[in-house]
N, C-alpha and C. Protein backbone atom coordinates (compact mmCIF):
# COMPACT_ATOMS: atom_id res chain seq x y z
N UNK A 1 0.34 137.63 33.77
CA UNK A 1 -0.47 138.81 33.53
C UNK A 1 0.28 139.70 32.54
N UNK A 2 -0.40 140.29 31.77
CA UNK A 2 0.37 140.84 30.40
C UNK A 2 0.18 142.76 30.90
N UNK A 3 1.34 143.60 30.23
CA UNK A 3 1.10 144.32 30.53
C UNK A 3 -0.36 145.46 30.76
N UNK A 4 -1.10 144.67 29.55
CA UNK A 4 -2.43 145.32 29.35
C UNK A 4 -3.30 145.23 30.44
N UNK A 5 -2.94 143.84 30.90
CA UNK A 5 -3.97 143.08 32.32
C UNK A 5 -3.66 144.02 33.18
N UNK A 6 -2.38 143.94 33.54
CA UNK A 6 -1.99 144.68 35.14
C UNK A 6 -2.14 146.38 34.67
N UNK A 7 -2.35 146.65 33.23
CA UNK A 7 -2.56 148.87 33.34
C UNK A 7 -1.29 149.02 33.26
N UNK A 8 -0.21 148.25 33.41
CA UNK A 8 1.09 149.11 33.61
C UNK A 8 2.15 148.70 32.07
N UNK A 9 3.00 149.59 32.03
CA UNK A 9 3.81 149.40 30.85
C UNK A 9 4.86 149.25 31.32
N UNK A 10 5.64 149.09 30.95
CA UNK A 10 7.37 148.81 31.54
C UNK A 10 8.39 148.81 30.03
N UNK A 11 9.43 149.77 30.30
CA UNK A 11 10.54 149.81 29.08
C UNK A 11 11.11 148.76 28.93
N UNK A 12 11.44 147.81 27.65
CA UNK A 12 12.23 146.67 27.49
C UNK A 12 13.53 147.21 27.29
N UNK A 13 14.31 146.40 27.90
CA UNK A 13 15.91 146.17 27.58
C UNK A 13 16.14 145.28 26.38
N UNK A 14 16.92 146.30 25.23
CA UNK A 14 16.36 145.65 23.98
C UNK A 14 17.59 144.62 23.86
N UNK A 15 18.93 144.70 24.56
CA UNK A 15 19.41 143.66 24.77
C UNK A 15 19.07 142.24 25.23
N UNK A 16 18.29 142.25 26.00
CA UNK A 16 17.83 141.10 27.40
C UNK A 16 16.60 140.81 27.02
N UNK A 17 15.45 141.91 26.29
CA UNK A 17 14.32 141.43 26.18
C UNK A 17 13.32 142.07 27.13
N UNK A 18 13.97 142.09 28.50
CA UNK A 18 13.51 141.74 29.86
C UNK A 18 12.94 143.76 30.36
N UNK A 19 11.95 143.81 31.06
CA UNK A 19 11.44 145.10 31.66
C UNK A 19 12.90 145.55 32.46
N UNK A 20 12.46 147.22 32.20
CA UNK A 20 13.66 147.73 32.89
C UNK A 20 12.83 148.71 33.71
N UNK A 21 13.43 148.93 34.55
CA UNK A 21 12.95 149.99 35.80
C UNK A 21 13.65 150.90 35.91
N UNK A 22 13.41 151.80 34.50
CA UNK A 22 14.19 153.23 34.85
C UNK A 22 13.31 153.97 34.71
N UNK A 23 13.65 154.92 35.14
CA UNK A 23 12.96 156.68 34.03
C UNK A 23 13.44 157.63 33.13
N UNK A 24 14.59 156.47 32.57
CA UNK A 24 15.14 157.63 32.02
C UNK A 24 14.10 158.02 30.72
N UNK A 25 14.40 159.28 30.37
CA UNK A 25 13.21 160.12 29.15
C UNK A 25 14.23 160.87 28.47
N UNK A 26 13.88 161.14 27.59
CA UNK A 26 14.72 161.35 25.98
C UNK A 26 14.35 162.57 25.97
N UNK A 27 14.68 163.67 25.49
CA UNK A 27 14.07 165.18 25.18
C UNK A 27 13.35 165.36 23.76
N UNK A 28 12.51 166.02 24.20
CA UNK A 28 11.53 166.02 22.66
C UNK A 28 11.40 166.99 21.99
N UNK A 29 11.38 167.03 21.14
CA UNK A 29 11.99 168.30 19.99
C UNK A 29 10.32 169.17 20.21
N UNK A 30 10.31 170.26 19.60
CA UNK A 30 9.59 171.33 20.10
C UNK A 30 8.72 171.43 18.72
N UNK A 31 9.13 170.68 17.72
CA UNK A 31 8.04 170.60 16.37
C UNK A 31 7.59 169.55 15.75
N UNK A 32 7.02 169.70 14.88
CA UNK A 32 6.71 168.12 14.12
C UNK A 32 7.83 168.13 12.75
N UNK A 33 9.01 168.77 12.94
CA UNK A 33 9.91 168.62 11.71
C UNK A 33 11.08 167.79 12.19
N UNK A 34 11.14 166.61 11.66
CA UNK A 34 12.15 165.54 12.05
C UNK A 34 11.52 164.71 12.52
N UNK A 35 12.48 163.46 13.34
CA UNK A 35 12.13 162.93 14.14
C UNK A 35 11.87 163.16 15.27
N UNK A 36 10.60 162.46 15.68
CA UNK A 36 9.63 162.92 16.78
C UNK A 36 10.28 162.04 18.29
N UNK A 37 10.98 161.45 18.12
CA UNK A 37 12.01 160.31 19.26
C UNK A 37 12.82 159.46 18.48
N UNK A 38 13.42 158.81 19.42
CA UNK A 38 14.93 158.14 19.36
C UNK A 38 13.89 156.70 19.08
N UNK A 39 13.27 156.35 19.58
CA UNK A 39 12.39 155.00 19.28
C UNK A 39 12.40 154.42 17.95
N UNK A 40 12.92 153.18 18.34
CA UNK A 40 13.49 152.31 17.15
C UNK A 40 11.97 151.76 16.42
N UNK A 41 11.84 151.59 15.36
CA UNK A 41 10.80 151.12 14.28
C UNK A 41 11.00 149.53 14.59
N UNK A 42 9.39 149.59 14.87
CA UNK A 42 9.02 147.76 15.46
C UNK A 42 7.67 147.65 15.77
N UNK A 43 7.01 146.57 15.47
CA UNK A 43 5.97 146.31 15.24
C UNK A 43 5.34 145.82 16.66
N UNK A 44 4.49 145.53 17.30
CA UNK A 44 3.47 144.72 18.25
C UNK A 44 3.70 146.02 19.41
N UNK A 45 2.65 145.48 20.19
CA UNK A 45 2.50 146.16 21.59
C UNK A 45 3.84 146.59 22.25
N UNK A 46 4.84 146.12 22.98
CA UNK A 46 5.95 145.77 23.31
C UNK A 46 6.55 146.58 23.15
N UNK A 47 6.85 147.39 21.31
CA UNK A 47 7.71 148.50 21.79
C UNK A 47 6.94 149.51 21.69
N UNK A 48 5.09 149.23 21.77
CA UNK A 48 5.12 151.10 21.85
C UNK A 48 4.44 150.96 23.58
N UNK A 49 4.52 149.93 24.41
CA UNK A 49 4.42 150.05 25.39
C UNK A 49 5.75 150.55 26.17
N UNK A 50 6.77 150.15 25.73
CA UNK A 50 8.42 150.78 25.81
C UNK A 50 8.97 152.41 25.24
N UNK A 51 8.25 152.61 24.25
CA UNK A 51 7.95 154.17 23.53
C UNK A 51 7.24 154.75 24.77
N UNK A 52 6.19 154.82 24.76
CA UNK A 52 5.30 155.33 25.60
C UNK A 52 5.74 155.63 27.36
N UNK A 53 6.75 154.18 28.09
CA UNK A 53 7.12 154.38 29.03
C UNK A 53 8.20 155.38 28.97
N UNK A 54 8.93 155.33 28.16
CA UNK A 54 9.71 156.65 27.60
C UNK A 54 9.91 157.71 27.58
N UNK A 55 8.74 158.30 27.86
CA UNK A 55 7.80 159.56 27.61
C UNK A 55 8.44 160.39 28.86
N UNK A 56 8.44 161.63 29.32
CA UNK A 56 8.35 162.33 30.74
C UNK A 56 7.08 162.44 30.62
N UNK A 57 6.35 162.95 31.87
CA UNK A 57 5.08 163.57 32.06
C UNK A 57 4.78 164.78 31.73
N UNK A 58 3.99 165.61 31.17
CA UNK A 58 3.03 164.56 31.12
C UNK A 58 2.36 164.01 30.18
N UNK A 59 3.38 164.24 29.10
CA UNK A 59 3.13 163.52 27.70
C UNK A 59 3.22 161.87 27.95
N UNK A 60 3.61 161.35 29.02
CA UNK A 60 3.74 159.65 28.95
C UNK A 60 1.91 159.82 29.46
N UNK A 61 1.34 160.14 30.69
CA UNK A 61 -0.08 160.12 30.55
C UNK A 61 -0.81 160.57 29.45
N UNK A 62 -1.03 161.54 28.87
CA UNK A 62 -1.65 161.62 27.57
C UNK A 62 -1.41 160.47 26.91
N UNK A 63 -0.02 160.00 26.57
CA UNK A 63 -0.32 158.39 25.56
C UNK A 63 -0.97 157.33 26.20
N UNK A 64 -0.46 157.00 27.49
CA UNK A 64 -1.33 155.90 27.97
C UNK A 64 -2.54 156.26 27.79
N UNK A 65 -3.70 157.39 28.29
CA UNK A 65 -4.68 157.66 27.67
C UNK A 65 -5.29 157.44 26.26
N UNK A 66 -4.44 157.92 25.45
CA UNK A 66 -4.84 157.59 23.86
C UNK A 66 -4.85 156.01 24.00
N UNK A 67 -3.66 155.72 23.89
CA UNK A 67 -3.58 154.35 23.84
C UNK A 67 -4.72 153.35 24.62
N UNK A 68 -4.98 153.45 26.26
CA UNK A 68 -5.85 152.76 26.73
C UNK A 68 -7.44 152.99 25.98
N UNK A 69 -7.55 154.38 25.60
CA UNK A 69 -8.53 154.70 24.52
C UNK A 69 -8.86 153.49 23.46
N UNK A 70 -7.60 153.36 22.59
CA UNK A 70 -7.67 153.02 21.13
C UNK A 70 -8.13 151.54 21.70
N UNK A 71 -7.68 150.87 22.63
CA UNK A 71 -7.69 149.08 23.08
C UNK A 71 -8.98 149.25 23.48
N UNK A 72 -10.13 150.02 24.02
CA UNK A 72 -11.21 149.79 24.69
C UNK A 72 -12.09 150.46 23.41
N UNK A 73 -11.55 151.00 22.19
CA UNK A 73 -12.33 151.39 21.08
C UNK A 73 -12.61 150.16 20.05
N UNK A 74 -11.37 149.94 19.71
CA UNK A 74 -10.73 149.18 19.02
C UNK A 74 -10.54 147.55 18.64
N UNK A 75 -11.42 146.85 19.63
CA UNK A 75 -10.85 145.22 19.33
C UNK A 75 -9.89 144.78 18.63
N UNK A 76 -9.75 145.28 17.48
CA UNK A 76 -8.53 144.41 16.63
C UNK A 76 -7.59 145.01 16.47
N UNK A 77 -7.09 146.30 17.01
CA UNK A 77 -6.14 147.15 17.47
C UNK A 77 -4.79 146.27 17.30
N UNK A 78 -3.99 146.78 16.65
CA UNK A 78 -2.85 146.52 16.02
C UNK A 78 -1.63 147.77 16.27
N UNK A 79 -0.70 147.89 17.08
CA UNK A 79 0.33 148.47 17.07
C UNK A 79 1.18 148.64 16.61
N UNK A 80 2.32 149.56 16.80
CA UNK A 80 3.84 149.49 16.03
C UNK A 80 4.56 151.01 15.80
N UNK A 81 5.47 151.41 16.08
CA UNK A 81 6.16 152.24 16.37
C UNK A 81 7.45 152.43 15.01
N UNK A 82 6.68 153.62 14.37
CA UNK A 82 6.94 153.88 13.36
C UNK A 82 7.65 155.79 13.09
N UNK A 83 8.68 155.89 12.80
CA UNK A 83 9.42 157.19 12.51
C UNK A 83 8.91 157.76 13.81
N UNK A 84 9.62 157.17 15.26
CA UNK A 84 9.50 157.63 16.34
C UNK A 84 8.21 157.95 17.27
N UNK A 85 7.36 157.49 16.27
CA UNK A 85 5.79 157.47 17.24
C UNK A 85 4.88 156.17 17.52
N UNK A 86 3.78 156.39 18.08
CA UNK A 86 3.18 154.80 18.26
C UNK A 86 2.34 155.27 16.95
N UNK A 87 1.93 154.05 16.20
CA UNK A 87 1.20 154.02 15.51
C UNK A 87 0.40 153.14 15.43
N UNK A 88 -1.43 153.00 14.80
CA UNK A 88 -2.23 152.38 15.59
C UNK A 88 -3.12 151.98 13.89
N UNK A 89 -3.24 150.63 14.10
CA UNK A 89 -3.88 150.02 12.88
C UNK A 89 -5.30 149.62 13.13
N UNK A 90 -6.20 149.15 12.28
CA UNK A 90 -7.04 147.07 12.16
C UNK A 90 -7.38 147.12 10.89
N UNK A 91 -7.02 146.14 10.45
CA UNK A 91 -7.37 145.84 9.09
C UNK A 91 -5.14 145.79 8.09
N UNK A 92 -5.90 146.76 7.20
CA UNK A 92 -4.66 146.33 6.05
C UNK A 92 -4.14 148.26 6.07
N UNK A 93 -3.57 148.64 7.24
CA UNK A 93 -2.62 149.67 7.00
C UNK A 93 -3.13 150.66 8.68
N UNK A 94 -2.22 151.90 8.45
CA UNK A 94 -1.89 152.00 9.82
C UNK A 94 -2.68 153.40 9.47
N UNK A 95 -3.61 153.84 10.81
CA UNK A 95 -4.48 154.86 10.72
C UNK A 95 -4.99 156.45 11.54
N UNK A 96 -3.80 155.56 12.73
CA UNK A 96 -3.70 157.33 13.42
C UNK A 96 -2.74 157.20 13.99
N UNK A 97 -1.76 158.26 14.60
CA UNK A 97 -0.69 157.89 15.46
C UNK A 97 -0.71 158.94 16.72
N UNK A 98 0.02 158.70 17.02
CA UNK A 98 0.20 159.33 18.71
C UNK A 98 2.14 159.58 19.01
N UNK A 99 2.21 160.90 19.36
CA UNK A 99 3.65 161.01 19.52
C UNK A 99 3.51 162.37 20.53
N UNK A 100 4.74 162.09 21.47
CA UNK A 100 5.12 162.90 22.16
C UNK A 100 6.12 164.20 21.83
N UNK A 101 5.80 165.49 21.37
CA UNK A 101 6.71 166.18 21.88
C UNK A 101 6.58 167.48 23.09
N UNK A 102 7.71 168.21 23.00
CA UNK A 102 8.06 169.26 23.52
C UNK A 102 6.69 169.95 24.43
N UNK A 103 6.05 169.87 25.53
CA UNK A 103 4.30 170.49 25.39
C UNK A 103 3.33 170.02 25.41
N UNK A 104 3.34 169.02 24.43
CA UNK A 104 2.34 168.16 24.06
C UNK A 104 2.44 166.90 23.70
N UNK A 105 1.17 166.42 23.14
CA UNK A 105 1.10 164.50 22.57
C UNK A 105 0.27 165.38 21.09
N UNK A 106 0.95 164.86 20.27
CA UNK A 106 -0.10 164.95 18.82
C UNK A 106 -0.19 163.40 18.56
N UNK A 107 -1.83 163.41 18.16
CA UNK A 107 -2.85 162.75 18.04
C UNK A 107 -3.28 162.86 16.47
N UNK A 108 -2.63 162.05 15.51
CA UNK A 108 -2.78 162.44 14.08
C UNK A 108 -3.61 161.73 13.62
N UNK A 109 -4.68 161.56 13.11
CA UNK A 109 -5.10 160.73 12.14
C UNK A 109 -5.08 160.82 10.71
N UNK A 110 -4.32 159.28 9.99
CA UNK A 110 -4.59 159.44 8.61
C UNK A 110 -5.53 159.91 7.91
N UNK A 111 -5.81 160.46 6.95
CA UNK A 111 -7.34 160.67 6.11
C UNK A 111 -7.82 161.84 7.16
N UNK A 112 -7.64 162.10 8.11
CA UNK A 112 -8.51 162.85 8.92
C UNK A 112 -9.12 163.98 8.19
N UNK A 113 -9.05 164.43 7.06
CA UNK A 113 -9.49 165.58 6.42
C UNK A 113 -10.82 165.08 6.09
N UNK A 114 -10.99 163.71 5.93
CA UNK A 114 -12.25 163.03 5.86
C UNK A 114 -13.27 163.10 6.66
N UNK A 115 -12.73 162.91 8.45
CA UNK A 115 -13.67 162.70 9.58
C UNK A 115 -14.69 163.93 9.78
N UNK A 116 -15.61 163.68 10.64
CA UNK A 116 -16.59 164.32 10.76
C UNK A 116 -16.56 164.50 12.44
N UNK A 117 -16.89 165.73 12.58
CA UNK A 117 -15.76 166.95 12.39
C UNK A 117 -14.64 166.83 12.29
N UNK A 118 -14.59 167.60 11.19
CA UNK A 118 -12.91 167.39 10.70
C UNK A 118 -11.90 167.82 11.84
N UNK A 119 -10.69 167.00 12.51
CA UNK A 119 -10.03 167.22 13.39
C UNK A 119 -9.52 168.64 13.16
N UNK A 120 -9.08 169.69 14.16
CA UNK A 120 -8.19 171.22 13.75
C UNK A 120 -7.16 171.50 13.50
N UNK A 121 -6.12 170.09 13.93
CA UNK A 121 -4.66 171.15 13.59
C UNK A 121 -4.13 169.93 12.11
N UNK A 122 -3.07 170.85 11.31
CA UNK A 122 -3.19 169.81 10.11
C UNK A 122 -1.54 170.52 10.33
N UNK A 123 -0.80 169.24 10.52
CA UNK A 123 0.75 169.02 10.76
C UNK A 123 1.53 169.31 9.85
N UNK A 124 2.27 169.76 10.18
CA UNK A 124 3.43 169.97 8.80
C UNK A 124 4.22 168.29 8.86
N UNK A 125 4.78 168.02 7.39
CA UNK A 125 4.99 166.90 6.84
C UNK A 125 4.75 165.47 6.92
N UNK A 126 3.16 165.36 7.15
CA UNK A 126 2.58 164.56 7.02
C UNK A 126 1.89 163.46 6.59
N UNK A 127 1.49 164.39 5.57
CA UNK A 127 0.39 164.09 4.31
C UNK A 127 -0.45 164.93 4.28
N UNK A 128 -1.23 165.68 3.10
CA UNK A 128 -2.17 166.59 3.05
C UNK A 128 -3.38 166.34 3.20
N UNK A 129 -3.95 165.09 3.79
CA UNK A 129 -4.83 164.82 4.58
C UNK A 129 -5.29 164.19 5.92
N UNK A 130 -4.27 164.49 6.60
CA UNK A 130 -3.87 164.08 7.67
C UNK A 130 -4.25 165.20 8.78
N UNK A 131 -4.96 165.31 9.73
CA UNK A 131 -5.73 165.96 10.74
C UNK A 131 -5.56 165.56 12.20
N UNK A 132 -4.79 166.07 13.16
CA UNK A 132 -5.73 165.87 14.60
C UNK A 132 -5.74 166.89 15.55
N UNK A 133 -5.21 166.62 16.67
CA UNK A 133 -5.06 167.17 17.97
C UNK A 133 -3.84 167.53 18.52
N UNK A 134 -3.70 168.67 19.27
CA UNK A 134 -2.39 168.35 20.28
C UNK A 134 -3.07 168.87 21.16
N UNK A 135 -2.62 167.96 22.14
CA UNK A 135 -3.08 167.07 23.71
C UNK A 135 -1.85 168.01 24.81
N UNK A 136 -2.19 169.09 25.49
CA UNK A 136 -1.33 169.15 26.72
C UNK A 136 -1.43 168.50 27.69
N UNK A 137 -2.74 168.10 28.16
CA UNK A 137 -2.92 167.39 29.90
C UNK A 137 -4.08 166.65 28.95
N UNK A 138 -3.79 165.35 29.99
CA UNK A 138 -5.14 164.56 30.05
C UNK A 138 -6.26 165.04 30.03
N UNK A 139 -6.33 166.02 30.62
CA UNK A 139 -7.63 166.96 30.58
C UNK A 139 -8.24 167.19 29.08
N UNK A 140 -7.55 167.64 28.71
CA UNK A 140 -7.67 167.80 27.15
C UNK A 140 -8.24 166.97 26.29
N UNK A 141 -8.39 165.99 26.83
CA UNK A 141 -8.87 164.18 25.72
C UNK A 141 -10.07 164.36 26.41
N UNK A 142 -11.11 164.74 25.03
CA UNK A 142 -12.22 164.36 24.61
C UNK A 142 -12.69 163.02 23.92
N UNK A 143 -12.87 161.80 25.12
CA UNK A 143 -12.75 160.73 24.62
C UNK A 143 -13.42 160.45 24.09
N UNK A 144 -14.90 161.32 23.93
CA UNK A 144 -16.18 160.52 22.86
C UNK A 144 -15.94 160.77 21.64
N UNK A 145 -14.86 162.17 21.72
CA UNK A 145 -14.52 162.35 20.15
C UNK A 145 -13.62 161.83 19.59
N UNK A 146 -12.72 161.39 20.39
CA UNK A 146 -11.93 160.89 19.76
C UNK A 146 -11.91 159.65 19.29
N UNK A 147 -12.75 158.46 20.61
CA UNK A 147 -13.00 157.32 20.07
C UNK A 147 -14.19 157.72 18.93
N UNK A 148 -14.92 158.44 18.73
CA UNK A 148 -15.73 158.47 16.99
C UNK A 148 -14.60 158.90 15.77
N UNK A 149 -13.54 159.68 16.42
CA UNK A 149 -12.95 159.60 15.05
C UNK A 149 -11.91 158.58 14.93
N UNK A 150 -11.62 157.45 16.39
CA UNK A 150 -10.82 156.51 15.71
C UNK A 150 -11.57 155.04 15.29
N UNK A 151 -12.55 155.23 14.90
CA UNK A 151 -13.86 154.19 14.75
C UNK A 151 -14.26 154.76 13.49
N UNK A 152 -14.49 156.06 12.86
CA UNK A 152 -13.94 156.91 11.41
C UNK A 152 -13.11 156.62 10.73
N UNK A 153 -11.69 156.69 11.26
CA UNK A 153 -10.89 156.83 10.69
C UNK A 153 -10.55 155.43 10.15
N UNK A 154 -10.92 154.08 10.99
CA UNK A 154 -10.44 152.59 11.11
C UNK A 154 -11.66 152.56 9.99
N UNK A 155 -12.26 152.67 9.58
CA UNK A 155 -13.47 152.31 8.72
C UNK A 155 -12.55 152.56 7.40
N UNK A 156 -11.71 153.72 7.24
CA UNK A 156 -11.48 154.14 5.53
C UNK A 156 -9.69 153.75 5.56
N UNK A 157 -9.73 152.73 4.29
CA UNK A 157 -8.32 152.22 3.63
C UNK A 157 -7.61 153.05 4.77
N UNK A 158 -6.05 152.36 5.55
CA UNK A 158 -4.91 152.88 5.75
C UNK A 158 -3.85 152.98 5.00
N UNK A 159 -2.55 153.18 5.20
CA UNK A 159 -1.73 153.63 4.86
C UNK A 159 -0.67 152.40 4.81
N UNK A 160 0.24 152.67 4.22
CA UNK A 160 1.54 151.16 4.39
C UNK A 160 1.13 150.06 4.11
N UNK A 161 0.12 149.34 4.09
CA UNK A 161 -0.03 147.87 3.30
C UNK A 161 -0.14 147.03 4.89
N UNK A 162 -0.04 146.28 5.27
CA UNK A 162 -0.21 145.07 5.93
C UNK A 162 0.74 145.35 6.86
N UNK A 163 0.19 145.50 8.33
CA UNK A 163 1.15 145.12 9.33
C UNK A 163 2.16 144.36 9.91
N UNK A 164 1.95 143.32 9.04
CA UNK A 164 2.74 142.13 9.71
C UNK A 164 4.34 141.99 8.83
């Protein structure tokens, strides 16, 4: 059963490979200037299911949320954990991301200056068309909107070239 089957995520031991059963959580900086976590840059499910377990609460629920979001939006949903956040593809480049800090989960989408309604908060060092959310509680995820703007956003060219 794969982590997706069983709902649960588990941190890899990047030595061993193998799930680890801790809690330990990293402290998260209080802005979007720098790096957003210690999370090493890597591609597939695996490490942003390991990113994500990472998390304290209750920014680790807000991502599982996004995230279980993007897989039940998404079919061809493509992962990878990029300048400390999860980042979320299909097709030929990467198109919204999701990162934990200090408070909150920001919920960025590429192009978002495009979507309809245009997402509200527009991040410092991003890109100047780059748009989303910051997420305090689960409560906060408006999932009809968000799955329309990540079904928006997956429609128009991404960013970086080819996942693989």
């Amino acid at each position: 059963m794969t982590s997706r089957e069983s709902g649960k995520r588990e941190a890899l031991d990047p030595a061993s490979g193998t799930a680890e059963h801790t809690a330990a959580a990293f402290p998260l900086p209080e802005s979007m200037t720098g790096r957003a976590s210690p999370a090493k840059a890597a591609v597939g499910d695996k490490p942003v299911f390991a990113y994500i377990a990472s998390l304290p609460q209750p920014q680790r629920g807000i991502a599982e949320t996004i995230d279980d979001l993007a897989a039940r939006t998404l079919p061809e949903l493509q992962r990878s954990v990029k300048w400390g956040m999860a980042y979320y593809g299909v097709g030929d480049g990467w198109c919204f991301s999701s990162g934990g800090f200090a408070g909150h989960v920001k919920l960025m989408f590429i192009n978002g200056a495009t979507l309809e309604p245009v997402p509200p908060v527009t991040p410092v060092g991003m890109g100047k068309s780059t748009r989303g959310v910051e997420l305090e509680s689960v409560a906060d995820i408006d999932e009809d909107q968000i799955a329309a703007w990540m079904k928006q956003v997956t429609a128009k060219p991404g960013v970086g070239g080819p996942k693989h």
